[in-house]
C-alpha atoms as a PDB file:
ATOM      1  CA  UNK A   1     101.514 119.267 102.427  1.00  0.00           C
ATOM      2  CA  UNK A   2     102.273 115.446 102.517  1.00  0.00           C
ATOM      3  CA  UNK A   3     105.282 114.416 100.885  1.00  0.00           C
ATOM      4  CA  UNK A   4     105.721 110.604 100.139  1.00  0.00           C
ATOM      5  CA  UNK A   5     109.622 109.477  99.575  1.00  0.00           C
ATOM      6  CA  UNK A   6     110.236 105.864  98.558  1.00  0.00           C
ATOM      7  CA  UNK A   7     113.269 103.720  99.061  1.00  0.00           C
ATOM      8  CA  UNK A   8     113.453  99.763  98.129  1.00  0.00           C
ATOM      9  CA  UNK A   9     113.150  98.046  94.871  1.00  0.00           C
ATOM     10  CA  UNK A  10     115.429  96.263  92.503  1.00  0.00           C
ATOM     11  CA  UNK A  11     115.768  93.296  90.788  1.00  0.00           C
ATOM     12  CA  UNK A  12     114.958  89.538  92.453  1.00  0.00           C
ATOM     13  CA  UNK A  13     114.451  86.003  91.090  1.00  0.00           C
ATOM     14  CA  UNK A  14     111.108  84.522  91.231  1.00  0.00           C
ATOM     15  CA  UNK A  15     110.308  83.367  94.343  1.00  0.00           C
ATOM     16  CA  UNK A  16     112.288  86.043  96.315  1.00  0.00           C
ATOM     17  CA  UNK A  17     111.290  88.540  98.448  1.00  0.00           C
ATOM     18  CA  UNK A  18     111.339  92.256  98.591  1.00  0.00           C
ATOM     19  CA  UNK A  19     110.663  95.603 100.964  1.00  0.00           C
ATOM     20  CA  UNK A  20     109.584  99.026 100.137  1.00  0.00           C
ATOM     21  CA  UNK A  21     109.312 101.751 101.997  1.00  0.00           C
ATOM     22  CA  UNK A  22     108.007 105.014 102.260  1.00  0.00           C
ATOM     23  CA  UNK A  23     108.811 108.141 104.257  1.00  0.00           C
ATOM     24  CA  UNK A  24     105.564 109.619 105.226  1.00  0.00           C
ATOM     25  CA  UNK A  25     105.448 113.377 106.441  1.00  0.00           C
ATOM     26  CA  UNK A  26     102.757 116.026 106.539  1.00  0.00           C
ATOM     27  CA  UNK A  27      99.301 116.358 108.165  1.00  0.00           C
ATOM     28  CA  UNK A  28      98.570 112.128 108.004  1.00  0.00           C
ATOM     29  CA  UNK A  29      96.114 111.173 110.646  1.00  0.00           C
ATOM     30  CA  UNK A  30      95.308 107.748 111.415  1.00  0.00           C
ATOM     31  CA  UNK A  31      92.168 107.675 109.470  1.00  0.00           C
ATOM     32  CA  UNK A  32      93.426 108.381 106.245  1.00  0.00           C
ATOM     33  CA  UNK A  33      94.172 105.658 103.805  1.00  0.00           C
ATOM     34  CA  UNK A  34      98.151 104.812 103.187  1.00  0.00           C
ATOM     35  CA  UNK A  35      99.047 102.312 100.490  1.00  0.00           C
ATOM     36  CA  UNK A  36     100.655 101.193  97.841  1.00  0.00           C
ATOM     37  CA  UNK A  37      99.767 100.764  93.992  1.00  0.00           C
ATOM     38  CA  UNK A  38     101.967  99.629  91.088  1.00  0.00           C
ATOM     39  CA  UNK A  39     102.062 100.066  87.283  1.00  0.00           C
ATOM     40  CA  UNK A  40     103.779  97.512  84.618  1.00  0.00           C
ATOM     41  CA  UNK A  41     104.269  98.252  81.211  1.00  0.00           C
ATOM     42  CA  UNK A  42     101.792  98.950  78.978  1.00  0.00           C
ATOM     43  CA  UNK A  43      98.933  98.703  82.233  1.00  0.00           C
ATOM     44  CA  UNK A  44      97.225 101.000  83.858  1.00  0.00           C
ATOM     45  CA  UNK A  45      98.358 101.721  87.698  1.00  0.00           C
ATOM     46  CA  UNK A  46      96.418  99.287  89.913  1.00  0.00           C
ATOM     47  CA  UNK A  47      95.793  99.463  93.634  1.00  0.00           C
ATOM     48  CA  UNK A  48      98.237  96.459  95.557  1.00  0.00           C
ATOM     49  CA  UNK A  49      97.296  97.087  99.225  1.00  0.00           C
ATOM     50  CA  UNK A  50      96.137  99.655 101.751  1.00  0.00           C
ATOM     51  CA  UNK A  51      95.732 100.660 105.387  1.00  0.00           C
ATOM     52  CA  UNK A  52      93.510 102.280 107.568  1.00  0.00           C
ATOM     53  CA  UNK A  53      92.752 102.739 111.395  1.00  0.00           C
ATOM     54  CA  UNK A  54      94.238  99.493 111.320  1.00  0.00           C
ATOM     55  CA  UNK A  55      91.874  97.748 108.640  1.00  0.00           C
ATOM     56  CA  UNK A  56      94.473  96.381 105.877  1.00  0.00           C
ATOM     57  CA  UNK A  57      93.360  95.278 102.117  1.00  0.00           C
ATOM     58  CA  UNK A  58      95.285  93.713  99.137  1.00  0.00           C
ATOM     59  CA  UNK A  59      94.082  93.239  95.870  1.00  0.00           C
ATOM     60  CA  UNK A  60      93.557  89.384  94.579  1.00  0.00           C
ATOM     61  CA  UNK A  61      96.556  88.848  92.987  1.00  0.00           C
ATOM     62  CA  UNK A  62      98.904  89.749  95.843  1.00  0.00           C
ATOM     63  CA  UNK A  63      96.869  88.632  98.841  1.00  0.00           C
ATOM     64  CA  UNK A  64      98.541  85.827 100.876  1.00  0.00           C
ATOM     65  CA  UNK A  65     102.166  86.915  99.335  1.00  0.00           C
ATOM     66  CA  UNK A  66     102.460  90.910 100.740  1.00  0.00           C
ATOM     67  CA  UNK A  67     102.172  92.574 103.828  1.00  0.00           C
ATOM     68  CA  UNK A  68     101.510  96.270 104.524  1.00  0.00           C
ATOM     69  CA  UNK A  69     102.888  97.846 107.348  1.00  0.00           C
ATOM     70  CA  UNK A  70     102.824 100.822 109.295  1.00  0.00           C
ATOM     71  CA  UNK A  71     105.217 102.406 111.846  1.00  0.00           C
ATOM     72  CA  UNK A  72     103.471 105.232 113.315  1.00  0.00           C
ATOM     73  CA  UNK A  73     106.784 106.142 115.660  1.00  0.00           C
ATOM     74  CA  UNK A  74     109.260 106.269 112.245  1.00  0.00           C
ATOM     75  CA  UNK A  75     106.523 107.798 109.804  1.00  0.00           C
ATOM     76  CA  UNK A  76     107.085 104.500 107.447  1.00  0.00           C
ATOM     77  CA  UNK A  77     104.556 102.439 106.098  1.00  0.00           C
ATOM     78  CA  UNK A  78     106.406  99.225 104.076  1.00  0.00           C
ATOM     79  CA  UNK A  79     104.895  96.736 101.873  1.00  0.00           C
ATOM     80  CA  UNK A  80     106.722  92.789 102.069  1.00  0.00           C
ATOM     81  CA  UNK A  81     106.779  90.962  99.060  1.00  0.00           C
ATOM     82  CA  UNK A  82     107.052  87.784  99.579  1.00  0.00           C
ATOM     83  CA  UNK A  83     106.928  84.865  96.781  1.00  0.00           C
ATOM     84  CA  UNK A  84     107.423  87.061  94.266  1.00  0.00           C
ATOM     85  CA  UNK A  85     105.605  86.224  90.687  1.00  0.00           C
ATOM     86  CA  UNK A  86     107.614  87.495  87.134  1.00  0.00           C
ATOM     87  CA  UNK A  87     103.901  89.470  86.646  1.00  0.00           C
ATOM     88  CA  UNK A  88     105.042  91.686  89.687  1.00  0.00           C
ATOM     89  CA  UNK A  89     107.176  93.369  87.552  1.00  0.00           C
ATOM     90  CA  UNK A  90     106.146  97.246  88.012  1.00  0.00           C
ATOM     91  CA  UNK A  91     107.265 100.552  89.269  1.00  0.00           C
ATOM     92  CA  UNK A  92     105.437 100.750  92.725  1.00  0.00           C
ATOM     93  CA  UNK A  93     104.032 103.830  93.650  1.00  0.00           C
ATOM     94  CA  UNK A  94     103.631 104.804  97.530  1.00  0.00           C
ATOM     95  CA  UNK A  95     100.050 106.592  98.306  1.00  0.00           C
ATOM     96  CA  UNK A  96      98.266 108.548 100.840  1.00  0.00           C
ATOM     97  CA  UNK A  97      94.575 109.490 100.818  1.00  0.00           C
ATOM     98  CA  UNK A  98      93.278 111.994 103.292  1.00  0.00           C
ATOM     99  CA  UNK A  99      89.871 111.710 101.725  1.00  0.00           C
ATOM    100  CA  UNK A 100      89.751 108.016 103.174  1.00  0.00           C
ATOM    101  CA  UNK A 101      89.072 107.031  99.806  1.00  0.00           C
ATOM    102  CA  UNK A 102      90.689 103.737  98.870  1.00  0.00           C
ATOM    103  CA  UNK A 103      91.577 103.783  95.514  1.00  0.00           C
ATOM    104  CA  UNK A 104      91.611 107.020  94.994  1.00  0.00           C
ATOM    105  CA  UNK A 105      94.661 108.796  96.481  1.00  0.00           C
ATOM    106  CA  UNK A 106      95.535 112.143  96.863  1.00  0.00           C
ATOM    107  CA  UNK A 107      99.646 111.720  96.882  1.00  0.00           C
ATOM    108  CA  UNK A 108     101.841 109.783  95.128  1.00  0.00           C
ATOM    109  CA  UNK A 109     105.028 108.820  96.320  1.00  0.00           C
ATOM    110  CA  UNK A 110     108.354 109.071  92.979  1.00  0.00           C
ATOM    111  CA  UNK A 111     108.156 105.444  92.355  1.00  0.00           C
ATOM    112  CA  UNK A 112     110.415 102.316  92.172  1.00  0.00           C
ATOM    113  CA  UNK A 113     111.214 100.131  89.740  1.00  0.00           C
ATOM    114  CA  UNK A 114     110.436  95.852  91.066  1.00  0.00           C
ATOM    115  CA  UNK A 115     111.760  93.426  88.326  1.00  0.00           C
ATOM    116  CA  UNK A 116     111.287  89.878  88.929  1.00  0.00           C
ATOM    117  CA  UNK A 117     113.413  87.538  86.471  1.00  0.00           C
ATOM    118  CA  UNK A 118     111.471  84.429  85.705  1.00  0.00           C
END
């Protein structure tokens, strides 16, 4: 069973940066999708960024401002924000797809709450 545990989050000014990370244990191989989507208020969840056998993607919004990450010796996968935007604002949900499926995970992480005061 893969269990996803999230740490990170909080509250930051526009323009600041931020880390999450995610505790990754179970049966995840290297070709299986780990990521990150988010959810704000009143939205439906949307996928930020992902990473596979080394291939990385980010949605439009975020690209050029995050950074996925993946340390295969820790089990942690993190996602920098950088140049953070007030429309970041969202609880951010670690994933993992064994199905290799991009947008379509499997497991969710709990969650974490980003607010970013304009």
């Amino acid at each position: 069973q893969v269990q996803l545990v999230q740490s990170g989050g909080g509250l930051v000014q526009a323009g600041g940066s931020l880390r999450l990370s995610c505790a990754v244990s179970g049966p995840i191989l290297v070709h299986h999708v780990l990521g990150w989507f988010r959810q704000a208020p009143g939205k439906e969840r949307e996928f930020v960024s992902g990473l596979m056998s080394g291939a990385t993607r980010y949605s439009d919004s975020v690209k050029g401002r995050f950074t996925i990450e993946r340390d295969n010796a820790k089990n942690m996968i993190y996602l920098q924000m950088n140049s953070l935007k007030p429309e970041d604002t969202a609880v951010y949900f670690c994933t993992a797809s064994t199905g290799a499926d991009w947008y379509r995970p499997d497991y969710w992480g709990q969650g974490t709450q980003v607010t970013v005061s304009s």
